[in-house]
Structure formats: structure tokens, C-alpha cells
Protein backbone atom coordinates (compact mmCIF):
# COMPACT_ATOMS: atom_id res chain seq x y z
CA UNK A 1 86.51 -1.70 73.74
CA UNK A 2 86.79 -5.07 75.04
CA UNK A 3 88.10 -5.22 79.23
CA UNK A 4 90.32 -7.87 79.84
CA UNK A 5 88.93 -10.42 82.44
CA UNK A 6 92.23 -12.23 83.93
CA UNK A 7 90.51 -14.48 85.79
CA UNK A 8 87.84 -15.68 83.00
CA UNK A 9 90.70 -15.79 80.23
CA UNK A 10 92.60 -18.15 82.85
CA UNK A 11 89.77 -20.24 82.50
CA UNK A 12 89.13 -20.13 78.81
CA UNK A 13 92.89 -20.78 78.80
CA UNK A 14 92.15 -23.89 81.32
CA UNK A 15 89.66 -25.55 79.62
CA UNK A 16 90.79 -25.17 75.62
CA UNK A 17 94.25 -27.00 76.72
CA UNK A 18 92.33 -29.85 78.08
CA UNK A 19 90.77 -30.09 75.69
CA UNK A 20 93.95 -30.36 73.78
CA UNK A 21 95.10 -32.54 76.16
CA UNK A 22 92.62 -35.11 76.06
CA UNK A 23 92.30 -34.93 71.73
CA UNK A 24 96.01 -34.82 71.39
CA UNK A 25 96.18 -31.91 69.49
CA UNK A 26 99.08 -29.79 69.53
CA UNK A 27 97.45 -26.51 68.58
CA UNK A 28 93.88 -24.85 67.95
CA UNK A 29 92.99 -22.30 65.27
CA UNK A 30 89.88 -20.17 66.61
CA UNK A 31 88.87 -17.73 63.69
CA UNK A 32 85.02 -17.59 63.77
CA UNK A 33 83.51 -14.92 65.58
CA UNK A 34 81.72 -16.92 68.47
CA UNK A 35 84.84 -18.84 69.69
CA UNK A 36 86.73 -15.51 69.38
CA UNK A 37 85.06 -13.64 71.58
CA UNK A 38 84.06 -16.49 74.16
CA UNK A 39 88.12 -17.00 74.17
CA UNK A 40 88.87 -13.32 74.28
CA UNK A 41 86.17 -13.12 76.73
CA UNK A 42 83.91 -10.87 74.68
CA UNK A 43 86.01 -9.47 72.52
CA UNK A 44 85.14 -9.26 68.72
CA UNK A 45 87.28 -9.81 65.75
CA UNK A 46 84.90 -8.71 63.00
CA UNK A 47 85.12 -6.67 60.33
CA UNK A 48 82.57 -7.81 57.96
CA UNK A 49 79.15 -7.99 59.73
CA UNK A 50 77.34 -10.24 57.71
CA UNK A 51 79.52 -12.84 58.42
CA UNK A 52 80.94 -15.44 61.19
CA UNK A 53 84.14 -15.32 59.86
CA UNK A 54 86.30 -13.03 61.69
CA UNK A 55 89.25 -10.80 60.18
CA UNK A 56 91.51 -12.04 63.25
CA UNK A 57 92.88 -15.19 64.12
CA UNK A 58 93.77 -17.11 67.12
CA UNK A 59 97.02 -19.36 67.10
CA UNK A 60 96.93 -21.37 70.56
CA UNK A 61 99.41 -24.00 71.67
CA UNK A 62 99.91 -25.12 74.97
CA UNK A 63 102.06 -22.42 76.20
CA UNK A 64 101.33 -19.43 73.82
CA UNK A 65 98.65 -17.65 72.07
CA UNK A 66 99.23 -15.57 69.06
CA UNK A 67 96.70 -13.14 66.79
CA UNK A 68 97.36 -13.27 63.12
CA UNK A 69 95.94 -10.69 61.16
CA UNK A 70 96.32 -8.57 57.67
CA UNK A 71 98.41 -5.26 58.51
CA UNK A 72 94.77 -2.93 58.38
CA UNK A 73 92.80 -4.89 61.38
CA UNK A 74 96.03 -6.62 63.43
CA UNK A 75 96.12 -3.00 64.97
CA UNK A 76 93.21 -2.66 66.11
CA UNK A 77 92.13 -5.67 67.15
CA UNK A 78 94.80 -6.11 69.30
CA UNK A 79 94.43 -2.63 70.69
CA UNK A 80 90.35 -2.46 71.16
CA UNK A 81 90.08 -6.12 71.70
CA UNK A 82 93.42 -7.82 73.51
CA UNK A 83 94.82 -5.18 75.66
CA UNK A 84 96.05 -6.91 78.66
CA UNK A 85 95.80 -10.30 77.62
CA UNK A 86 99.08 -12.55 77.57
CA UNK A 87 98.99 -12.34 73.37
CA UNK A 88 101.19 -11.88 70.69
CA UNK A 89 100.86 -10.30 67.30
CA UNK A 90 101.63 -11.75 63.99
CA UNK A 91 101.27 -9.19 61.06
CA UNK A 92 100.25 -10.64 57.72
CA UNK A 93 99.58 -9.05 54.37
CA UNK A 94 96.73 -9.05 52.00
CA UNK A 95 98.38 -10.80 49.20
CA UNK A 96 100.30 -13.70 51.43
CA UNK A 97 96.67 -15.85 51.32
CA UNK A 98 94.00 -16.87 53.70
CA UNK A 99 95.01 -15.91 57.47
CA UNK A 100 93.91 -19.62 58.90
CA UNK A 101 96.11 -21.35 56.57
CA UNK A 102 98.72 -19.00 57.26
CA UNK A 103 98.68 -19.62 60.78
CA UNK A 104 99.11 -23.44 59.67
CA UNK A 105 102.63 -22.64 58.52
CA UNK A 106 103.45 -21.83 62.43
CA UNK A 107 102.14 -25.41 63.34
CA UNK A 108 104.11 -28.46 63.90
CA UNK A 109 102.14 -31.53 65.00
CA UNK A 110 97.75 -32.00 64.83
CA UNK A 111 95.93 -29.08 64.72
CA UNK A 112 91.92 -28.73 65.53
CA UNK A 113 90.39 -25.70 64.03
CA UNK A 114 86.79 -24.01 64.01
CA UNK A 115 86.32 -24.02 60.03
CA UNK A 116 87.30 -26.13 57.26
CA UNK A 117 91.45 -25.13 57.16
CA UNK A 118 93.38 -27.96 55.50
CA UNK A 119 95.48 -30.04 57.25
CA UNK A 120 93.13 -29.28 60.37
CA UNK A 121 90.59 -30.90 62.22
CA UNK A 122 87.07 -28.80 62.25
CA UNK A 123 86.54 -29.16 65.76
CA UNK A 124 83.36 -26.64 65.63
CA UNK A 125 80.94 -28.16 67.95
CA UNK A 126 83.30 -29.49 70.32
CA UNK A 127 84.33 -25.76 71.23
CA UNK A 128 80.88 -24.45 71.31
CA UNK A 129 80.46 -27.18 73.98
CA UNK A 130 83.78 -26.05 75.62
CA UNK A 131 81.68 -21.59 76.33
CA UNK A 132 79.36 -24.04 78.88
CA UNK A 133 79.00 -23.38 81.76
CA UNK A 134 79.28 -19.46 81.62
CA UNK A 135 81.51 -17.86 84.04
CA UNK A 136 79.57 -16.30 87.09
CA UNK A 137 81.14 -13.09 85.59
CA UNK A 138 79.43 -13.73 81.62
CA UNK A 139 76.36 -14.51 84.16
CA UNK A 140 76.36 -11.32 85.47
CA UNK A 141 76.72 -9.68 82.04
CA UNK A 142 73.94 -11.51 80.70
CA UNK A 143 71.30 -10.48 84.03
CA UNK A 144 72.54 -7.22 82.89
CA UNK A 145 71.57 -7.39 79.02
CA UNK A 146 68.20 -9.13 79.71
CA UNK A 147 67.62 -5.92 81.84
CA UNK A 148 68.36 -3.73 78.87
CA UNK A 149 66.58 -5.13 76.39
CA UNK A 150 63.45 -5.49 78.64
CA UNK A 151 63.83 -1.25 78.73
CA UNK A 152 64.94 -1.09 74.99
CA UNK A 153 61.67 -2.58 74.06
CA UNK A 154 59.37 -1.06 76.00
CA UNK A 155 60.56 2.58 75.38
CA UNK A 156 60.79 1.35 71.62
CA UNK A 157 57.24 -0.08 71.85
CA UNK A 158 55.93 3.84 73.14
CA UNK A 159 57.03 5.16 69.71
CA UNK A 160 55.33 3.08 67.55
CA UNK A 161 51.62 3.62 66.39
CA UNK A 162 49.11 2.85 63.81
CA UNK A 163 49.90 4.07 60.37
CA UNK A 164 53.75 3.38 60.24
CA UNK A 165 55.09 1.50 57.97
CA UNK A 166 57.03 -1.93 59.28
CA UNK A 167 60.33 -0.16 57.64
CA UNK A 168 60.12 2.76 60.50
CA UNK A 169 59.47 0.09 63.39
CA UNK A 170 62.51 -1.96 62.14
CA UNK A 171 64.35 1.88 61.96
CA UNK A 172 63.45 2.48 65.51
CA UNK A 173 64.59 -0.81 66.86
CA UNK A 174 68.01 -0.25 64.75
CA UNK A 175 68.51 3.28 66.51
CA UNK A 176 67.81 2.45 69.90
CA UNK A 177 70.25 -0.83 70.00
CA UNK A 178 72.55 1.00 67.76
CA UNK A 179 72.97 3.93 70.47
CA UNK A 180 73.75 1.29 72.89
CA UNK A 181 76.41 -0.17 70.88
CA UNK A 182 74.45 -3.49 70.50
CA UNK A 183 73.78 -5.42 66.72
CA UNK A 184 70.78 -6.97 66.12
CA UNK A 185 71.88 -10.38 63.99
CA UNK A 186 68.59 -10.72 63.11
CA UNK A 187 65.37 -8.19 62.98
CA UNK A 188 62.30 -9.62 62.38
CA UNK A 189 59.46 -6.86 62.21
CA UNK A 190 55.72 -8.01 61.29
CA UNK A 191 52.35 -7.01 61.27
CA UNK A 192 48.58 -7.82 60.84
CA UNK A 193 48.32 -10.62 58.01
CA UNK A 194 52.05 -10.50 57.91
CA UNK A 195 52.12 -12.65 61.17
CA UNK A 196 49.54 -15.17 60.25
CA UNK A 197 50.71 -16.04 57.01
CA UNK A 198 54.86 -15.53 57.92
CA UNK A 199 56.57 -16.95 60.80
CA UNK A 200 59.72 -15.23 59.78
CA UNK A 201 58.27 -11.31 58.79
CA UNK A 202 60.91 -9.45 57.75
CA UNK A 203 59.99 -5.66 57.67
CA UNK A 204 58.08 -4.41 54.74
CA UNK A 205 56.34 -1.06 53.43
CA UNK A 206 53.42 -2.55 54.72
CA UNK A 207 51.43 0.04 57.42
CA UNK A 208 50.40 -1.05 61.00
CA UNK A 209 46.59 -1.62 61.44
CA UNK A 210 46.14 -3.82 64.94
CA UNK A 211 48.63 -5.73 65.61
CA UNK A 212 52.60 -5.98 65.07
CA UNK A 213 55.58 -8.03 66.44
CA UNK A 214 59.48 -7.23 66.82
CA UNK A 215 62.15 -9.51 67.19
CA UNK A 216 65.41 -8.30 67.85
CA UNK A 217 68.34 -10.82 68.37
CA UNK A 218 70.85 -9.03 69.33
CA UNK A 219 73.95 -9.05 70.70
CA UNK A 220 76.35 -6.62 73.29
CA UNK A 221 79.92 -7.47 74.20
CA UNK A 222 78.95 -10.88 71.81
CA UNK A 223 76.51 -12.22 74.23
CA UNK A 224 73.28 -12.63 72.15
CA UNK A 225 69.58 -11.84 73.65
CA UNK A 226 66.84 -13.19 71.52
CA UNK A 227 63.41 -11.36 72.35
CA UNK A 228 59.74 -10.91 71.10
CA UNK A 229 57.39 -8.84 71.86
CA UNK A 230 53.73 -7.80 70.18
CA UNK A 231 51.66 -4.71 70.39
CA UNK A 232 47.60 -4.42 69.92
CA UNK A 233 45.96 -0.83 69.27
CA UNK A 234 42.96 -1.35 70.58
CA UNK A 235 41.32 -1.55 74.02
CA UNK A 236 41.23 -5.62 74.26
CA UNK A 237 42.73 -8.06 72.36
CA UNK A 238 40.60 -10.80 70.26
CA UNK A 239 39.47 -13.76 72.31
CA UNK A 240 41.07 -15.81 69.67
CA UNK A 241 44.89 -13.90 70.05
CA UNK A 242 44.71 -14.10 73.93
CA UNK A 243 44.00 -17.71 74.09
CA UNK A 244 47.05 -17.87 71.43
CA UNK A 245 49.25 -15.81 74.30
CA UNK A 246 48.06 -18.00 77.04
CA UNK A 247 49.02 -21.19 75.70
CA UNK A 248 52.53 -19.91 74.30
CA UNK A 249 53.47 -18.01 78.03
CA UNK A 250 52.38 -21.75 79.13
CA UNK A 251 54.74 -23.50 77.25
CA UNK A 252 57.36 -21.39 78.49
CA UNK A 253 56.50 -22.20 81.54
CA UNK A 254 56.76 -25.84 81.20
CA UNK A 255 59.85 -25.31 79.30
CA UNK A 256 61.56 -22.95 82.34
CA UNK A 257 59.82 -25.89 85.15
CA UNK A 258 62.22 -28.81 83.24
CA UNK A 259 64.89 -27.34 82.11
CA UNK A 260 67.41 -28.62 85.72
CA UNK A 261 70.58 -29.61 85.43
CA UNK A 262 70.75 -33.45 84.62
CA UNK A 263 67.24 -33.24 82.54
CA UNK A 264 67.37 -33.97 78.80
CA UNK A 265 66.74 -31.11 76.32
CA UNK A 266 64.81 -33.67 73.94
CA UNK A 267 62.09 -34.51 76.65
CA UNK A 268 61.70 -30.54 77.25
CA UNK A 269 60.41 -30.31 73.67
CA UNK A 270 58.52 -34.25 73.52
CA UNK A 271 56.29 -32.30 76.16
CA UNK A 272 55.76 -29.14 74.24
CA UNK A 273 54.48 -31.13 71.52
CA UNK A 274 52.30 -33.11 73.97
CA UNK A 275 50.74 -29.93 75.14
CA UNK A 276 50.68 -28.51 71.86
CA UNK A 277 48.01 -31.90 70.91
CA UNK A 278 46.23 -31.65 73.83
CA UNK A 279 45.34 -28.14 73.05
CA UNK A 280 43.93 -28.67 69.53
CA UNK A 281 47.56 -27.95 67.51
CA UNK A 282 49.05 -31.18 67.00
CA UNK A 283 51.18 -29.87 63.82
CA UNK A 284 52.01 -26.46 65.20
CA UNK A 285 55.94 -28.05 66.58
CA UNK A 286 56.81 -28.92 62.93
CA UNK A 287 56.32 -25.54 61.77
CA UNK A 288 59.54 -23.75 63.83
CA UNK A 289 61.81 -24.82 66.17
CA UNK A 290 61.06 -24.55 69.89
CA UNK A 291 64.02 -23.23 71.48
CA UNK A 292 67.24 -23.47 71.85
CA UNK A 293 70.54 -22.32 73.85
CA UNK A 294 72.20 -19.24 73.26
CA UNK A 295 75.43 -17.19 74.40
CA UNK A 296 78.20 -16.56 72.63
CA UNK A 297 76.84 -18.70 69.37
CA UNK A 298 73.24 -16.60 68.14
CA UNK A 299 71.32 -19.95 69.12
CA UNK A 300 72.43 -23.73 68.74
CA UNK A 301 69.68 -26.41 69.11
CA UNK A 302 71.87 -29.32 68.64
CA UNK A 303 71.51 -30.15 72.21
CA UNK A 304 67.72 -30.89 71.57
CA UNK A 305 68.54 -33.34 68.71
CA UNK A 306 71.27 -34.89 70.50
CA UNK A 307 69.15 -35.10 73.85
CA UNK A 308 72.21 -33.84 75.95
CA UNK A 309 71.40 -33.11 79.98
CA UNK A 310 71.07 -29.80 80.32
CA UNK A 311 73.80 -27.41 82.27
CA UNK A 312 74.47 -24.73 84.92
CA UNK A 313 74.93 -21.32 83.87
CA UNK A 314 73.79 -22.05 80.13
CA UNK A 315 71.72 -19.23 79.07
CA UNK A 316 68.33 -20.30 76.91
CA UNK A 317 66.30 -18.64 73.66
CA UNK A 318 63.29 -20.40 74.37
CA UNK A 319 60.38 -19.51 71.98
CA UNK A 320 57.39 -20.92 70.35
CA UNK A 321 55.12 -19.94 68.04
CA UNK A 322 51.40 -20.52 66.85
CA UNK A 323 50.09 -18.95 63.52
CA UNK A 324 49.93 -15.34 64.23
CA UNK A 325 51.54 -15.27 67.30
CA UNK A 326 55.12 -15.85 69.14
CA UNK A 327 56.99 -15.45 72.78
CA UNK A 328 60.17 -15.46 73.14
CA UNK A 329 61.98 -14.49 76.11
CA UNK A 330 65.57 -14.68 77.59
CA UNK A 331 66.68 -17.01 80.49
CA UNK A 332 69.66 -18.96 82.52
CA UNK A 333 69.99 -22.20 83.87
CA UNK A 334 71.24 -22.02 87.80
CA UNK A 335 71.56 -24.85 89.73
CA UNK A 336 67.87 -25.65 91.15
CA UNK A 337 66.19 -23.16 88.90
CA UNK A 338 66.04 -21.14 85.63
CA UNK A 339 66.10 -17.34 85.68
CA UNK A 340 63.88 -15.36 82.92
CA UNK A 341 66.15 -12.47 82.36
CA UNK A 342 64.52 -10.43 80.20
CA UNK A 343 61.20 -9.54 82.00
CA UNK A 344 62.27 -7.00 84.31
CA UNK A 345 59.03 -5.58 84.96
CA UNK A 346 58.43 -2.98 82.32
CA UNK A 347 56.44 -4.82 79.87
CA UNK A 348 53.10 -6.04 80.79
CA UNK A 349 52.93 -9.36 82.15
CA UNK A 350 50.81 -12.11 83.72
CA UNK A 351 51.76 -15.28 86.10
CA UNK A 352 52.06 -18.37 84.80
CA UNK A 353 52.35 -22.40 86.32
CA UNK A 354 53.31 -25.30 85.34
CA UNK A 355 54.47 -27.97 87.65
CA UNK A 356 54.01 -26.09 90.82
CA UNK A 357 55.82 -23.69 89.70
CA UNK A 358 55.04 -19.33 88.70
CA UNK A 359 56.52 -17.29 86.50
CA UNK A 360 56.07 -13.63 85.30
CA UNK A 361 55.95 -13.66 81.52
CA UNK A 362 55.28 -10.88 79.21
CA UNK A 363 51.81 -10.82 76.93
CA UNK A 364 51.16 -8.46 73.81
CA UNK A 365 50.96 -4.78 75.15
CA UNK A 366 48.19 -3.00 74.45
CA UNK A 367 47.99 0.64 73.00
């Protein structure tokens, strides 16, 4: 059950009508699941998983916001999701059409919406744009999920040995989010020559030999935590892997040294690729993407593209990869400093400079 934040909806309210304000429009349509729960302040109006479209819709003008839904989820949205929010219900039925055109009828004026609804303005981006900064109190959250998923993995990594197959590590990771009511999005599990010749593994019947990776991105109370980890059996890793580690965990290093307020997200990942050529891999950045921001959206790297200066309280996926190998870790953007939120101390982990300055980074556990 979603608890309503006063003071963060207040804001949410605050900075959606200014929006308005300074577009002109008269009312906003939020129906995908992102701009849902950053509006509702976590709160999740899903009932399909394996989409962003949400079974709930948001109706805001600039003195009233309304939930449309069909009769079997208005309910319980409202009650799970909206108690004690300043909202009103409006009950539609299955056979009166598509609930974001519906919510057109109660429009007068121009309308911005976050999908394609006709005689609306997709105004996608610009309220992705409008979740940053996060609110000390999403801040808070997210130190807290970075925290959990540090634990999750570790006690997940202690039940997983040579001989299972890549379908009972991806099980495991499923049960142990699952029991903490969190959803990985997506669940990368890999092993062996699965990593070197995939940089997306998805799980197969494949068994563990050496080596094997997890990725969970998941997601509690719709804030999303993007994490890899890898496990060796064996006493030592290969010369060859370790090197691998080294130069990823310094990467993310140089990444977490420039990413200050004011800097531009395209010159974080020019000097990734530099160090990438200077280290012998000067194709390894066109083969996946090298980070980008996260929250309420799974992971957005517009920004980088765009080269827009980088913000307080915006929390960060920042990964890279080399063939057979990835980090990824968790962080957020402060004022003078970025905060790697999901090493905690209970995976193994090694220090780290770049630029004058140390962080404690996770490598591959060994077992």
C-alpha cells in the first residue's frame, strides 16, 4: 500500500502546474506507470506487468485532480494507492473505450499528455524531466533500497553453487525480491561462455561451471535499483578477468569523480571512451551503453545524448561492460559529491581513485 506523502505531493502538485503554466496547457493526462507513481509519490497504477501503460489515469487541471478508471481497478487503486491524497474518482466501464481518451471528454482547452491520446500533446520527456531533483524524502527511500539490494544479493549469492542451472539462479533472485515485495523489470542471469559471447544473458538451462553474473533491475515503491554482481568458484580469479574488474570499478570511478552538478553528462562518457583506448579497448563503448539516470523511469540516457548538466538528488545506473564482464552499481548525485548506494559493505570490495578521489566498489565474489 502506497503512504501518502503531503508534503512531496504538494510539490509534485507545485511543479506539474508550472509547468502548465509556462506551456499554456490547461490540463495534463498522466497514464504511464513512471509519471504515475512519481505524481502519486510512489504509488502504482498497474495491472498488467509487462507493460508501462497503467490501468489508472490521472486527470489534472489547475485546481483538481481526478483518477479515471474501469469499474474492476478504480477501487483499488484509489484505496491501495490514493488514500489521503486530495483526489477524486471517476468510474468508467469496459465497453465506453480507451480510459485516456475518455478523460479527454472532461477537457476544455490544450491538453499535454504522457502517450499518444488524440487531441493531446505527448509531453513524455518533458515530465520525466519534471521527477528531478528527487525529494530529500524519495532520497531517503532510495539510501534505503541500495541498502537492500546490497543484502538481497549477497545472501542470494550464498545459495548459489556449481552445477545449477542459470533457470534456478534466476528462481532464487525472483524469490528473494518477490518476498520483499520488489519486481525485477529486467533479470539478466549468465554464465561461463554465456558472458563472453552475450552482453544481455538471459537465463538458460545452461549449468554453472566458474563463473556467473546476475542482474536484477528492480524496483520497490517504483523506485528502480539497477545492480550486477559476478561470482567465481574457485580460489583466484584469472589474471585476465581481474584486470577486466579493475578497469570497469575504474571507470566507475571516473564516472562517480565527474558527475557534479553543472558538469555535462556527454563529457562523463567522451572520457570513458578515452580510457577505454588508452587501455587497449577502443571499440568496447559501441558495444552497450555506459550509463544512465534512473528513478522513477527504469533508466533514461537521453541526458547523455542531449549533453544536459547534470542535477542534485538525481539518482544514477552507471554500468559498463567489457566482453565477459560488467559492474553496475547504484548511486545519487548530492550537491559536492555522488553517493554509491548500493555497496553497503556486504559484498566484497576494493578502493578505487580517480581524480583524487576513493571509492569502495564491489569486485566478483569468490566461492
Amino acid at each position: 500500500m502506497n503512504i501518502a506523502n503531503i508534503e512531496d505531493y504538494t510539490e509534485k502538485k507545485k511543479r506539474l502546474r508550472t509547468y502548465m503554466d509556462s506551456h499554456g496547457y490547461d490540463y495534463v493526462i498522466l497514464s504511464t506507470r513512471e509519471n504515475f507513481a512519481w505524481f502519486t509519490c510512489g504509488g502504482d497504477n498497474k495491472v498488467l506487468r509487462n507493460t508501462n501503460e497503467g490501468s489508472g489515469v490521472l486527470l489534472i487541471s489547475k485546481d483538481s485532480v481526478m483518477l479515471l478508471a474501469y469499474y474492476m481497478d478504480l477501487d483499488r487503486i484509489y484505496d491501495d494507492e490514493l488514500t489521503g491524497f486530495d483526489i477524486e474518482k471517476k468510474l468508467i466501464y469496459w465497453y465506453e473505450g480507451d480510459r485516456c481518451e475518455y478523460a479527454m471528454k472532461f477537457t476544455k482547452g490544450k491538453v499535454a499528455a504522457d502517450t499518444n491520446v488524440k487531441g493531446a500533446d505527448n509531453c513524455w520527456y518533458d515530465f520525466i524531466q519534471l521527477h528531478y531533483p528527487l525529494t530529500e524524502n524519495e532520497v531517503k527511500r532510495y539510501r534505503e533500497l541500495g541498502a537492500i539490494c546490497d543484502g538481497l544479493l549477497a545472501d542470494i549469492a550464498g545459495k548459489i553453487n556449481p552445477g545449477m542451472e542459470e533457470h534456478e539462479v534466476e528462481a532464487e533472485v525472483l524469490y528473494a525480491y518477490g518476498k520483499l515485495n520488489m519486481t525485477p523489470k529486467v533479470l539478466l542471469v549468465g554464465s561461463d561462455d554465456r558472458i563472453e559471447k552475450y552482453r544481455h544473458p538471459n537465463a538458460s538451462a545452461k549449468k554453472l561451471n566458474k563463473l556467473v553474473l546476475i542482474h536484477p533491475a528492480a524496483e520497490k515503491n517504483n523506485l528502480h535499483a539497477n545492480i550486477t554482481r559476478m561470482i567465481y568458484f574457485g580460489d583466484k580469479l584469472p589474471e585476465d578477468l581481474e584486470k577486466k574488474i579493475d578497469l570497469l570499478n575504474l571507470l566507475q570511478a571516473q564516472f562517480f569523480s565527474m558527475a557534479k552538478v553543472g558538469a555535462g553528462y556527454r563529457d562523463i562518457y567522451e572520457a570513458r571512451k578515452k580510457i577505454l583506448a588508452e587501455n587497449g579497448h577502443p571499440d568496447e563503448w559501441k558495444y552497450h551503453a555506459m550509463g544512465c539516470i534512473t528513478g522513477y523511469v527504469l533508466g533514461i540516457d537521453t541526458p547523455f545524448f542531449n549533453n544536459e548538466k547534470v542535477k542534485k538528488n538525481t539518482p544514477l545506473d552507471v554500468y559498463i561492460t567489457l566482453k565477459g564482464a560488467k559492474v553496475e552499481e547504484l548511486a545519487m548525485i548530492h550537491d559536492d559529491r555522488v553517493e554509491v548506494l548500493s555497496v553497503t559493505g556486504k559484498w566484497p570490495h576494493k578502493t578505487y581513485e580517480y581524480n583524487c578521489q576513493s571509492y569502495q566498489l564491489p569486485v566478483i565474489l569468490l566461492k
